[in-house]
C-alpha atoms as a PDB file:
ATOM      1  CA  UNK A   1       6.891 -28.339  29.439  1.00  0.00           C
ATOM      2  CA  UNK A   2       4.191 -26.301  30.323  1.00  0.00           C
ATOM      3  CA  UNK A   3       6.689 -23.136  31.029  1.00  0.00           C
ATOM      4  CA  UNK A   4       8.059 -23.207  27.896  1.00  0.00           C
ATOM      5  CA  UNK A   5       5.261 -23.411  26.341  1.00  0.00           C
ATOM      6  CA  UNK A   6       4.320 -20.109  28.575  1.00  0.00           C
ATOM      7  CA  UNK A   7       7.544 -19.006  27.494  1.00  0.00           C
ATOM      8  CA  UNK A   8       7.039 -19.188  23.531  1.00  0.00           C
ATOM      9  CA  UNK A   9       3.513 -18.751  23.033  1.00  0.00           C
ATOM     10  CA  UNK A  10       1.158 -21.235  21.031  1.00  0.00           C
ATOM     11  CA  UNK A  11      -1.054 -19.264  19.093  1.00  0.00           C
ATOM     12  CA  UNK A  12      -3.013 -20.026  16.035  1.00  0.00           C
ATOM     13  CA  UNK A  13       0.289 -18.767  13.969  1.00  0.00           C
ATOM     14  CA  UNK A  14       2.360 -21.339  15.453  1.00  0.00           C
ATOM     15  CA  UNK A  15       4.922 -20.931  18.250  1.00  0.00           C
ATOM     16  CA  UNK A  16       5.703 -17.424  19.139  1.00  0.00           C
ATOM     17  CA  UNK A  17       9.022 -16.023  20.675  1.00  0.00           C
ATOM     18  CA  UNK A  18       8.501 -13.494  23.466  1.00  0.00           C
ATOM     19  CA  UNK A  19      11.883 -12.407  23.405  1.00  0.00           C
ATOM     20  CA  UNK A  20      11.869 -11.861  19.920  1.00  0.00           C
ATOM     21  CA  UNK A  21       9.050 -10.058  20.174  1.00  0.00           C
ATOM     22  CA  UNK A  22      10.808  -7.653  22.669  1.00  0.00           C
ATOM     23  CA  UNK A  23      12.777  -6.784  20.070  1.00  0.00           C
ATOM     24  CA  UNK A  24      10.420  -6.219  17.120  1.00  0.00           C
ATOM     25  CA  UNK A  25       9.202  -3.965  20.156  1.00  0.00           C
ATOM     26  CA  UNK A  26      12.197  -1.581  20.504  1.00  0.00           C
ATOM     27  CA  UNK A  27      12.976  -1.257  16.404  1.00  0.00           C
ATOM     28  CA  UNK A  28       8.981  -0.844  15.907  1.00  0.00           C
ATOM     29  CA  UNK A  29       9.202   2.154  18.429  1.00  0.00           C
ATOM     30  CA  UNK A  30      12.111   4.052  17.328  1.00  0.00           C
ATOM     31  CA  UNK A  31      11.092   3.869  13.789  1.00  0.00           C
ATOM     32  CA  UNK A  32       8.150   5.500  14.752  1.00  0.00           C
ATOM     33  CA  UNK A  33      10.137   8.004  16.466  1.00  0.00           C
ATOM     34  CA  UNK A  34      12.867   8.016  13.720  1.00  0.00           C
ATOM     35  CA  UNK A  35      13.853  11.879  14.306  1.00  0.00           C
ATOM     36  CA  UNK A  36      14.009  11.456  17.752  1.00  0.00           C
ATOM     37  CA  UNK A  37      16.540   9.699  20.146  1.00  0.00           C
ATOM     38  CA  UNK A  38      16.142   7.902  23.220  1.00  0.00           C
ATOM     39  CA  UNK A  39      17.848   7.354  26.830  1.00  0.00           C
ATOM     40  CA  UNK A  40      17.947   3.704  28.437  1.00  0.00           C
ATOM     41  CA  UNK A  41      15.478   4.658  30.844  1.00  0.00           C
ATOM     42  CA  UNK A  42      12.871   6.257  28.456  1.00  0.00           C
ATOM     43  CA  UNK A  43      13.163   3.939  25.966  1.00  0.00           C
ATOM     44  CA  UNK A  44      12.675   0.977  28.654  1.00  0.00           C
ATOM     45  CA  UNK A  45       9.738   2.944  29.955  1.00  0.00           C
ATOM     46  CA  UNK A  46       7.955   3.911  26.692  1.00  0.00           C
ATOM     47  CA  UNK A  47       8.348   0.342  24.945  1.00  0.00           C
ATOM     48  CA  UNK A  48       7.279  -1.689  28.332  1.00  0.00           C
ATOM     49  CA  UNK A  49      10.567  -3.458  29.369  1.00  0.00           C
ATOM     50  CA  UNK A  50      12.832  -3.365  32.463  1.00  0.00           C
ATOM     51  CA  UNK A  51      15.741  -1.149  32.080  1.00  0.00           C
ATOM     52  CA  UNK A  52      18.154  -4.663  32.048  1.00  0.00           C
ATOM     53  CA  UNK A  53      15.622  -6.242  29.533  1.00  0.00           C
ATOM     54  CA  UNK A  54      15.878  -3.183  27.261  1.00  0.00           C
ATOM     55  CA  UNK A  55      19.757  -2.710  27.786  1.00  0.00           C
ATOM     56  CA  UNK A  56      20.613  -6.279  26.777  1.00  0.00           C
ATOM     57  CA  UNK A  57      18.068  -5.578  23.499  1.00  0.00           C
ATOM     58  CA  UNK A  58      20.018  -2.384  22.761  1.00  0.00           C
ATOM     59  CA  UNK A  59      23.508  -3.645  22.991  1.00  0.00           C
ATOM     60  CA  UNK A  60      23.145  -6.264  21.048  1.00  0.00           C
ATOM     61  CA  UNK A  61      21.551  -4.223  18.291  1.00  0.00           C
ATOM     62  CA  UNK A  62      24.463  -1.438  19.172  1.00  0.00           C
ATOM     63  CA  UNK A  63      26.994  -4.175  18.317  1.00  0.00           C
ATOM     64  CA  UNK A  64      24.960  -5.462  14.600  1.00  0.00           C
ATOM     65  CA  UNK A  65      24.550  -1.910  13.613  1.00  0.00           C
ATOM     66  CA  UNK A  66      20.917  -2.089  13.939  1.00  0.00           C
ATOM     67  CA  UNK A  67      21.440   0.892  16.622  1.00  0.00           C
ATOM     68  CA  UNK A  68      23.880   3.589  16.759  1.00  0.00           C
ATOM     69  CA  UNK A  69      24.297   4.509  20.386  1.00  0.00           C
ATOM     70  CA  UNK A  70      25.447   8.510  21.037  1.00  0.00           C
ATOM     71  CA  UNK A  71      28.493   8.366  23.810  1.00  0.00           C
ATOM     72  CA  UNK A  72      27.933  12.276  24.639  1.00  0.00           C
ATOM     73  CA  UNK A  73      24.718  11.871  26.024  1.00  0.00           C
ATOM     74  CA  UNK A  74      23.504   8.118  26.068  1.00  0.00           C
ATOM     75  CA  UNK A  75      20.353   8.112  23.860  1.00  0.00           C
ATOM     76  CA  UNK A  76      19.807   5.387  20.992  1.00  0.00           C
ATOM     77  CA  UNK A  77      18.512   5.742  17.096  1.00  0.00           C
ATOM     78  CA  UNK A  78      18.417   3.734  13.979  1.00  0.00           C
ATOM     79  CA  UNK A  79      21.464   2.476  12.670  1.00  0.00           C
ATOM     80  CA  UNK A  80      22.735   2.097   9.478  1.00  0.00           C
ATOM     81  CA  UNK A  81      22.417  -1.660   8.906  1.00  0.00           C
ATOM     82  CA  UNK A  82      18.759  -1.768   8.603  1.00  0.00           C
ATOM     83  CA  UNK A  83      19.269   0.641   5.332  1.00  0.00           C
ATOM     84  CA  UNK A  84      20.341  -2.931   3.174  1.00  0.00           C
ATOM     85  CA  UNK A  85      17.330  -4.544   5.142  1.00  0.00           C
ATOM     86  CA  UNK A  86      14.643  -2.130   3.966  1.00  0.00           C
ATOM     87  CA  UNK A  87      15.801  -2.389   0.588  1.00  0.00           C
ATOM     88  CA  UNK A  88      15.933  -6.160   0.126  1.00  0.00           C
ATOM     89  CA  UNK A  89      12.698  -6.011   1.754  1.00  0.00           C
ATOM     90  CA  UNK A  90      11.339  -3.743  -1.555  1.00  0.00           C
ATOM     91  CA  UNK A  91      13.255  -5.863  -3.550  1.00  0.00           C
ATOM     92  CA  UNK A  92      11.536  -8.621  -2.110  1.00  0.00           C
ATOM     93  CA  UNK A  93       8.093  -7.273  -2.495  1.00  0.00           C
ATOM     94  CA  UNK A  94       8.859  -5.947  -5.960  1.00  0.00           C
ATOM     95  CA  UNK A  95       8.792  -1.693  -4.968  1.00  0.00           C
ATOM     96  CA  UNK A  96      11.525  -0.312  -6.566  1.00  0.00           C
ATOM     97  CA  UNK A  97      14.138   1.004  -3.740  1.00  0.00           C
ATOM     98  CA  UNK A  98      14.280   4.306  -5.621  1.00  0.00           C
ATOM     99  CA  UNK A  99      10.630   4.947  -6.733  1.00  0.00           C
ATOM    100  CA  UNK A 100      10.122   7.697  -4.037  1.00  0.00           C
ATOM    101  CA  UNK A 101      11.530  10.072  -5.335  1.00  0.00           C
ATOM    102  CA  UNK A 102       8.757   9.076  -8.532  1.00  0.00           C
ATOM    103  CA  UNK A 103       6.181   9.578  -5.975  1.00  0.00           C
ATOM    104  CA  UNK A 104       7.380  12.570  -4.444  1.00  0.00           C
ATOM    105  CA  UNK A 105       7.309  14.201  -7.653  1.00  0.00           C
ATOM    106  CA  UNK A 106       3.832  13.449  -7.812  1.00  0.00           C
ATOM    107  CA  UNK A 107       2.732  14.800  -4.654  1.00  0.00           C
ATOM    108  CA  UNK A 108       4.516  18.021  -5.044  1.00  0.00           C
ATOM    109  CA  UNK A 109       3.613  18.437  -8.296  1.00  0.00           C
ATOM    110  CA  UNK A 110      -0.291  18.102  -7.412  1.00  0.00           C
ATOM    111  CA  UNK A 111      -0.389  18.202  -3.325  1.00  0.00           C
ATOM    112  CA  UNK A 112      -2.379  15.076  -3.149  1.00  0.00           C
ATOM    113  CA  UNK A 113      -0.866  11.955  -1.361  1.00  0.00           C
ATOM    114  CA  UNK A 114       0.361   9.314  -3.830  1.00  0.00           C
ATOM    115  CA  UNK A 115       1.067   5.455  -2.903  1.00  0.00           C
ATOM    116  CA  UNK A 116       2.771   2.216  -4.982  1.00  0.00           C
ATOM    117  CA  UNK A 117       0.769  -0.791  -3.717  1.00  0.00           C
ATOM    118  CA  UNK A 118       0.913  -4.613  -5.031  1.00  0.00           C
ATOM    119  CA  UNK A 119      -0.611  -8.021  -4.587  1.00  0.00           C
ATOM    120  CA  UNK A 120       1.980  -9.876  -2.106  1.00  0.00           C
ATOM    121  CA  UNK A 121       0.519 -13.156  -1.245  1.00  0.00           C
ATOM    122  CA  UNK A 122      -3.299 -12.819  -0.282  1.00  0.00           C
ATOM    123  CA  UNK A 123      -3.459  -9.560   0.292  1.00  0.00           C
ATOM    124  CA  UNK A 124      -3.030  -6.106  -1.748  1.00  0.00           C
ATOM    125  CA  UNK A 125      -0.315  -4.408   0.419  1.00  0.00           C
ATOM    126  CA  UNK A 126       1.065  -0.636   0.428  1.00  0.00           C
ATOM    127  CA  UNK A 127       4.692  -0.349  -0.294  1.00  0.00           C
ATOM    128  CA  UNK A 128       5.585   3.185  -0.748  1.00  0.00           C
ATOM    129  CA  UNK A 129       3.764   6.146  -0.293  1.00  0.00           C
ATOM    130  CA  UNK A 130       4.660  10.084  -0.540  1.00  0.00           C
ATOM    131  CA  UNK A 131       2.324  12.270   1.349  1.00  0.00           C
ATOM    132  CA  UNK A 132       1.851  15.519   3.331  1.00  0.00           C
ATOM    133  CA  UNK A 133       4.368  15.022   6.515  1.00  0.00           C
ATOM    134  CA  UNK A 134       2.617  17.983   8.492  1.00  0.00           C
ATOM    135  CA  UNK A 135      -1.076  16.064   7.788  1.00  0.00           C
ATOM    136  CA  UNK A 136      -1.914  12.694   9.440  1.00  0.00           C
ATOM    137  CA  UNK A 137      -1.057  10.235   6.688  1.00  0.00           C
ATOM    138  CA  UNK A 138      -4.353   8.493   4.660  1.00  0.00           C
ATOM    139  CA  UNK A 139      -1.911   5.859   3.404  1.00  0.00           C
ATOM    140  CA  UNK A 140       0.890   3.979   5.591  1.00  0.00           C
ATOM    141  CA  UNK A 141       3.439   1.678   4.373  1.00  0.00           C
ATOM    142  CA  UNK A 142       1.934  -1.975   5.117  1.00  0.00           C
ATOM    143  CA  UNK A 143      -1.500  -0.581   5.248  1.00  0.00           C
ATOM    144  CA  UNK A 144      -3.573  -3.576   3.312  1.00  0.00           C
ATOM    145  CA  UNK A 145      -6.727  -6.169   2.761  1.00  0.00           C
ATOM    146  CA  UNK A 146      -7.114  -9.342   1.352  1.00  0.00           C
ATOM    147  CA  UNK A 147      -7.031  -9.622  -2.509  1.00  0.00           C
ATOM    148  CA  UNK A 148      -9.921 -11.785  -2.722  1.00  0.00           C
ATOM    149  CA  UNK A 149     -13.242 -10.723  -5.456  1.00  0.00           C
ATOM    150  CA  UNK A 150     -15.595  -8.963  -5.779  1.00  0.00           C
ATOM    151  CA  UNK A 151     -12.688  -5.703  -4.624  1.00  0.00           C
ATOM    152  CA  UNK A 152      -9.066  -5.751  -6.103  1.00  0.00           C
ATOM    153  CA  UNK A 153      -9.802  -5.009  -9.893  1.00  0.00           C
ATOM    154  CA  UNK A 154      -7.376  -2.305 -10.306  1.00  0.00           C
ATOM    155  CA  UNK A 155      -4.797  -4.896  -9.059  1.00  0.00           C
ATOM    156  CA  UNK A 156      -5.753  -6.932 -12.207  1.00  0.00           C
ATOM    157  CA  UNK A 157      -7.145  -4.731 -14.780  1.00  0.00           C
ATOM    158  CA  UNK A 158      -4.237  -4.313 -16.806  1.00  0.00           C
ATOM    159  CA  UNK A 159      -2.764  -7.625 -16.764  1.00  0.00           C
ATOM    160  CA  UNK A 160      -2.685  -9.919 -19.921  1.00  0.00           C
ATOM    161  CA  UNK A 161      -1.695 -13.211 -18.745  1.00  0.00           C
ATOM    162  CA  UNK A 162      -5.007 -14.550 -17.422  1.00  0.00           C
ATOM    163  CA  UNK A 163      -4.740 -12.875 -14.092  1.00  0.00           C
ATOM    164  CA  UNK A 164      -7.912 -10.761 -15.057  1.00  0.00           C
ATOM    165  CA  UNK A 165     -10.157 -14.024 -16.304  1.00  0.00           C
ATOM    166  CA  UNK A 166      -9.272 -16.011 -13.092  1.00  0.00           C
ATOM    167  CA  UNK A 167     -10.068 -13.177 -10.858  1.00  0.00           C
ATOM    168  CA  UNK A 168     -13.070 -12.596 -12.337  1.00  0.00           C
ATOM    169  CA  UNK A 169     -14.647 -16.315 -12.266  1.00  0.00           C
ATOM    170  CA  UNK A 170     -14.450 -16.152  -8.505  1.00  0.00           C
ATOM    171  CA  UNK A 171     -16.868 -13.062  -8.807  1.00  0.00           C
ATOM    172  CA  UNK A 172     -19.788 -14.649  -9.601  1.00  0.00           C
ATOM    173  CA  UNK A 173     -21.987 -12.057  -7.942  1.00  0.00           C
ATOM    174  CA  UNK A 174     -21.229  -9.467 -10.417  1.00  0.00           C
ATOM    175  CA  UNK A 175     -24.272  -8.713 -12.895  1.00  0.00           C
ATOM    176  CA  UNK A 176     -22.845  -5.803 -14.593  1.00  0.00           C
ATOM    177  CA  UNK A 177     -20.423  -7.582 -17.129  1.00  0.00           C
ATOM    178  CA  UNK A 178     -21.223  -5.077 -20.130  1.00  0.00           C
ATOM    179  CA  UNK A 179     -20.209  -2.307 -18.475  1.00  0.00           C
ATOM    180  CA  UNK A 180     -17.372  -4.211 -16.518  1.00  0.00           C
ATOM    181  CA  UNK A 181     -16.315  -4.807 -20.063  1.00  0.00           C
ATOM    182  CA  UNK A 182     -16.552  -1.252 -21.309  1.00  0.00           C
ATOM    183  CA  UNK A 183     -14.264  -0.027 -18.164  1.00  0.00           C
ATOM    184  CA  UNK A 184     -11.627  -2.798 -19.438  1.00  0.00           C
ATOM    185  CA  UNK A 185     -11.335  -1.968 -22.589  1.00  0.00           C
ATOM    186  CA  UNK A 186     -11.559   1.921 -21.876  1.00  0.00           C
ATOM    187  CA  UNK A 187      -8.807   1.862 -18.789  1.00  0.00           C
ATOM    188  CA  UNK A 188      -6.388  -0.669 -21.101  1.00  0.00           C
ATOM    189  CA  UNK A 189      -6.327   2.187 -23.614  1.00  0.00           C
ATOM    190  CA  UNK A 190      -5.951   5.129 -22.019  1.00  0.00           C
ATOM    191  CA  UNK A 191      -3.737   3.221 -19.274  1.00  0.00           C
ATOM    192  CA  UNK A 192      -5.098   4.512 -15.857  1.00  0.00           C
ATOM    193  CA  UNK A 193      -8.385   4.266 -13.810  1.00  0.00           C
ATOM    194  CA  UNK A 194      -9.985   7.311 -12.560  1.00  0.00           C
ATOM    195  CA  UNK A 195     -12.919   6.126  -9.335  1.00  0.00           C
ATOM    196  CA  UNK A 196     -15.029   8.528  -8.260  1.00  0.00           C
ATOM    197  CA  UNK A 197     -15.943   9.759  -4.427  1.00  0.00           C
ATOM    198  CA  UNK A 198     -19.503   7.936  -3.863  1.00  0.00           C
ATOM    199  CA  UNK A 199     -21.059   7.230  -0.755  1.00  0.00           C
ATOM    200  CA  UNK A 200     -20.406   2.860  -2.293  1.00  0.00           C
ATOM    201  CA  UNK A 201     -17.267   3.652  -2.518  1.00  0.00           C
ATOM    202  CA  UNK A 202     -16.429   4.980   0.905  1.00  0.00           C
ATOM    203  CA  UNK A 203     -18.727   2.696   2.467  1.00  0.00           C
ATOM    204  CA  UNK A 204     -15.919  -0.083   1.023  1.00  0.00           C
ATOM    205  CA  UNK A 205     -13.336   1.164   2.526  1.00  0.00           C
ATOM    206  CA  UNK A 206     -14.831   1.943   5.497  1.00  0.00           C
ATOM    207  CA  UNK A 207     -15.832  -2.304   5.094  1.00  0.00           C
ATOM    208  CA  UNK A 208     -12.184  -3.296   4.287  1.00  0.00           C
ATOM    209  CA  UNK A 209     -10.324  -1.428   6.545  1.00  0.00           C
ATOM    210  CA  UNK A 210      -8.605  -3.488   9.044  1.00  0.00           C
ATOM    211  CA  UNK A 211     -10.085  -6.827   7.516  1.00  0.00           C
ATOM    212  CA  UNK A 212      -7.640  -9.235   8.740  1.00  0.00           C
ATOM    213  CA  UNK A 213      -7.130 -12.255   6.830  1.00  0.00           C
ATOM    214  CA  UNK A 214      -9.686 -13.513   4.080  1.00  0.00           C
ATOM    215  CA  UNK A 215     -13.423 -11.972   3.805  1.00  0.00           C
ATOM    216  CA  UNK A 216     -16.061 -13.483   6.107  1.00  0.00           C
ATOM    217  CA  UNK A 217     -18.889 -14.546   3.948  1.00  0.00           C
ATOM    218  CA  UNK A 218     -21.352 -12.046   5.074  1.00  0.00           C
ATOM    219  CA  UNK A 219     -19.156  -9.283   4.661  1.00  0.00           C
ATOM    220  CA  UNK A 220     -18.485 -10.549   1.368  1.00  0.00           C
ATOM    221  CA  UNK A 221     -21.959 -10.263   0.234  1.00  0.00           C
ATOM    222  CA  UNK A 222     -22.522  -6.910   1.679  1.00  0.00           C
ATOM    223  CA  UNK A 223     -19.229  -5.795  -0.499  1.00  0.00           C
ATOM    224  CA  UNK A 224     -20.987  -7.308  -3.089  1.00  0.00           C
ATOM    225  CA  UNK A 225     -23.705  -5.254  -3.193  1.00  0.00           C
ATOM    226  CA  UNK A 226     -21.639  -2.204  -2.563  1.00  0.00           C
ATOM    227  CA  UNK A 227     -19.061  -3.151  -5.492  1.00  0.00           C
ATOM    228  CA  UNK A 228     -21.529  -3.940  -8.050  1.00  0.00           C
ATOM    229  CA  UNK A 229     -22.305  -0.325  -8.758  1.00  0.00           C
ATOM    230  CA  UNK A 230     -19.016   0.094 -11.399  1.00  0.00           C
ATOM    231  CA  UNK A 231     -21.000   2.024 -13.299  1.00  0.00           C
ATOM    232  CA  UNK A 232     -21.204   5.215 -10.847  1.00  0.00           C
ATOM    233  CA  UNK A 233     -17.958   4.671  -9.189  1.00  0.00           C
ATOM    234  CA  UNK A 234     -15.542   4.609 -12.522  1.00  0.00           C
ATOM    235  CA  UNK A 235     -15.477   7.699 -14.496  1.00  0.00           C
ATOM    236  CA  UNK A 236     -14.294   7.400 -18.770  1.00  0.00           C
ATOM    237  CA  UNK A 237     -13.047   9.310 -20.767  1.00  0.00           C
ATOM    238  CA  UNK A 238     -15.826   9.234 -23.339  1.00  0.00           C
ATOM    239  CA  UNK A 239     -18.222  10.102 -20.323  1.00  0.00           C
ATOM    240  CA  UNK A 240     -16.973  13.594 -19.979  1.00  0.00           C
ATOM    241  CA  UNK A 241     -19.107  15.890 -17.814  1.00  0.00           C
ATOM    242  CA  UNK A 242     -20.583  19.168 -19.341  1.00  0.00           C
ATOM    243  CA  UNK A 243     -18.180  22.107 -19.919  1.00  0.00           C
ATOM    244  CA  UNK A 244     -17.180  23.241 -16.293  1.00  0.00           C
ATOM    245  CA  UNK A 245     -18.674  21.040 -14.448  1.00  0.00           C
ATOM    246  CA  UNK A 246     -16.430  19.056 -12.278  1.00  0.00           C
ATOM    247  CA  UNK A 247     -16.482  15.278 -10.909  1.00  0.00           C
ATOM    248  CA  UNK A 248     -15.789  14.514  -7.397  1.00  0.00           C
ATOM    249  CA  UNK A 249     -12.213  12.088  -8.196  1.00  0.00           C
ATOM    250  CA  UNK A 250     -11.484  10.113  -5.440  1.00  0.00           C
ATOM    251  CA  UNK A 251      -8.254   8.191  -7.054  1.00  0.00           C
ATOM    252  CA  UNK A 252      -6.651   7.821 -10.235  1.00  0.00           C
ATOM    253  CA  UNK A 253      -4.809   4.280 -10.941  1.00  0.00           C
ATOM    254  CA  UNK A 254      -2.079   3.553 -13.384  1.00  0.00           C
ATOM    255  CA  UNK A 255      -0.102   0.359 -14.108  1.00  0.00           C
ATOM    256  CA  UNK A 256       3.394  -0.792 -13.010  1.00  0.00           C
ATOM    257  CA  UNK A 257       4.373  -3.629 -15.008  1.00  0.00           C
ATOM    258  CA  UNK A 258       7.555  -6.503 -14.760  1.00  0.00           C
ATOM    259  CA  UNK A 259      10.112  -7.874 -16.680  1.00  0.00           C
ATOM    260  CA  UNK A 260       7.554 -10.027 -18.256  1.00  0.00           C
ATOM    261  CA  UNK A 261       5.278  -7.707 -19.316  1.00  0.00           C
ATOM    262  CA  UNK A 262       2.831  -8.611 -16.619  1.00  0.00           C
ATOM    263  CA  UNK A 263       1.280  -6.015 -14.156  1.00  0.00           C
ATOM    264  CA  UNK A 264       3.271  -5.691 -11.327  1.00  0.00           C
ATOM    265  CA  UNK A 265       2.041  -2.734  -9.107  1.00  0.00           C
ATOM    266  CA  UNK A 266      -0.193  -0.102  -8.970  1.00  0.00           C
ATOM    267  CA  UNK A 267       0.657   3.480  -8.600  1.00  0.00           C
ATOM    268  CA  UNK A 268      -2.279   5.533  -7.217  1.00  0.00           C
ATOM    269  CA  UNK A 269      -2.635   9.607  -7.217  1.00  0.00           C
ATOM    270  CA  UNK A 270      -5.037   9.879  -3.651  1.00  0.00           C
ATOM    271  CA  UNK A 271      -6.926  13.251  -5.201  1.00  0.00           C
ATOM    272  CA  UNK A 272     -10.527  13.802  -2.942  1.00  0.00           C
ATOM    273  CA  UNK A 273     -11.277  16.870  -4.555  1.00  0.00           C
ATOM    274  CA  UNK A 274     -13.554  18.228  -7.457  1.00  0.00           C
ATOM    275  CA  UNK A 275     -11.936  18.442 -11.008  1.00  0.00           C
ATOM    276  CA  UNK A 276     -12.869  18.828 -14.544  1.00  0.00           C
ATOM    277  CA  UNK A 277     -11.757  17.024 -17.592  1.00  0.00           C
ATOM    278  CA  UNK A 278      -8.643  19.486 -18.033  1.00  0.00           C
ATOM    279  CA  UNK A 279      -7.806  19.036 -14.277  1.00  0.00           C
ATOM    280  CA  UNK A 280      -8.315  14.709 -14.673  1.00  0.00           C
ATOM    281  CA  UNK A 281      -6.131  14.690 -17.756  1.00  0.00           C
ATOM    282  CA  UNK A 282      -3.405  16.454 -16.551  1.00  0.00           C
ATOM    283  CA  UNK A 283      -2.846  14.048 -13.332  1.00  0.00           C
ATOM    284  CA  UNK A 284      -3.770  11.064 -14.940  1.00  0.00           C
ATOM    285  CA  UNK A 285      -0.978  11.668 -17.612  1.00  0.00           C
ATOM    286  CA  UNK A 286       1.269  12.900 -14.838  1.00  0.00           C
ATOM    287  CA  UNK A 287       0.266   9.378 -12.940  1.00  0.00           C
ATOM    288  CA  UNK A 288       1.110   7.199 -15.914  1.00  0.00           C
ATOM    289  CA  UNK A 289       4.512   8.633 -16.738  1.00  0.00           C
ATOM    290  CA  UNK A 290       5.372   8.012 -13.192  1.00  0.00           C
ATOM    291  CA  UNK A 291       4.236   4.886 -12.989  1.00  0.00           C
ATOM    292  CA  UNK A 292       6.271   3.624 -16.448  1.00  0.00           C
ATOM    293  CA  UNK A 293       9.422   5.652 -14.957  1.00  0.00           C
ATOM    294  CA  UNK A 294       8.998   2.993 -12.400  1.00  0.00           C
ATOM    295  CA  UNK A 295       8.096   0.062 -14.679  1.00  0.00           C
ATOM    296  CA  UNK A 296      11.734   1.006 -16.341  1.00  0.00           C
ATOM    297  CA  UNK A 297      13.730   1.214 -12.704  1.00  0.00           C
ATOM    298  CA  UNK A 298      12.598  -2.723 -11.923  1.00  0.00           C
ATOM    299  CA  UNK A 299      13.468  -3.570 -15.820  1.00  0.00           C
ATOM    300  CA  UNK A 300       9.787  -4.152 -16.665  1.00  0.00           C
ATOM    301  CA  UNK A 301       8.300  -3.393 -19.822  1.00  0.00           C
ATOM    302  CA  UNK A 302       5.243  -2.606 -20.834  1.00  0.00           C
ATOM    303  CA  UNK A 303       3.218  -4.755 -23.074  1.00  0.00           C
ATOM    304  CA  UNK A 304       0.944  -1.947 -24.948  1.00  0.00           C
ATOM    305  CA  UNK A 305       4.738  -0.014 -26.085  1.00  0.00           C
END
């Protein structure tokens, strides 16, 4: 008894499966590596398994179609039946299978990377991103932190069926409701959120990244604190800076909404750069036209049309 439980694991997760895990090994490496092919040998050697290990692993995902195996010269790849899986995985997780080419627009059209992120259980999740492939990436697929207040507005904000009122009960730190109002009211009409660079705001990502599972309580107060200044971080429309003068944008947000009218996703424009009111308008408009192309492609609607 005590072998096997050596042999599946026992961790707070429940029972694992080592040889499973093998597996998730060899596909996890070669989609890193998904331009590249691999012989037995290196492959064995580069994801930490003996050569017999990783040759039972690879025929058997050889014969499923999860591999394609090249006869000239030995080496292994993706194969085509994980194509179906990654798409009923989007499906599943509500990103619309053909939304990248949405994004991609985006980023061409502006050069800064541009994501599709959602709430999927407890945590706000990345599901799609278009970005620079020569520049390390800012955004990953599966990049995410818990969805848990005082952070996840935008994930909310747009959402008429109560979502927004329940989220913001559990934020009972908050003391700037009149202006928390104002930036409701303001981003529900004009249908995106623009947040600028400030050292609060990186100082809360630099807080949530690689959080886990649910916020400790002390971090939670220190995000808190670091949250609670709205008021610098979101920039309106009717707040426009002097002529020429520029505000350091670090994203713009729009709304992806469902069949039900409710908000689904959130499509975000990455920009880090200084822009003026011309230069805001233009890929905030861009943003939100992407974003309902989207809402139409998973048969959503949206409730302000």
């Amino acid at each position: 008894m005590a072998d096997e439980r050596a042999a599946t694991g026992d961790g707070a997760g429940g029972r694992t499966s080592p040889p499973a895990a093998r597996v998730v090994a060899v596909l996890d490496f070669l989609s890193a590596h998904d331009t590249e092919r691999f012989g037995l040998s290196e492959l064995a050697r580069r994801v930490g398994l003996s050569k017999p290990t990783c040759l039972g692993i690879a025929t058997t995902l050889v014969e499923s179609g999860y591999l394609l195996r090249d006869d000239r010269d030995k080496t292994y790849r993706l194969g085509p039946a994980l194509i179906p899986v990654g798409r009923a995985a989007r499906r599943s997780l509500r990103a619309d299978p053909a939304g990248g080419d949405v994004l991609t627009g985006l980023w061409e059209a502006f050069g800064h990377p541009v994501s599709l992120s959602g709430v999927v259980g407890d945590r706000v999740t990345v599901l799609d991103v278009a970005v620079d492939p020569r520049q390390p990436p800012m955004v990953k697929v599966g990049d995410g932190y818990p969805f848990t207040p005082p952070v996840g507005l935008m994930y909310v904000l747009w959402d008429r069926t109560g979502r927004l009122e329940r989220w913001m009960s559990h934020d009972t730190g908050r003391d700037d409701g009149d202006r928390l109002a104002r930036v409701i009211e303001a981003c529900r009409a004009d249908g995106y959120l623009v947040e600028l660079l400030t050292p609060a705001g990186q100082q809360l990502h630099r807080l949530m990244a690689g959080v886990p599972g649910d916020i400790p309580a002390e971090l939670r107060a220190v995000l808190g604190e670091v949250v609670a200044g709205i008021g610098d971080r979101v920039h309106l429309r009717d707040e426009a800076a002097p002529s020429g003068e520029g505000r350091n944008v670090s994203v713009i947000s729009a709304p992806v909404y469902d069949a039900d009218g409710a908000q689904a996703m959130v499509a975000s424009l990455y920009v880090s750069d200084v822009l003026d009111e011309a230069g805001i308008a233009a890929r905030a408009s861009a943003l939100v036209a992407a974003a309902d192309r989207i809402t139409v492609r998973i048969g959503g609607r949206n409730p302000g049309r």
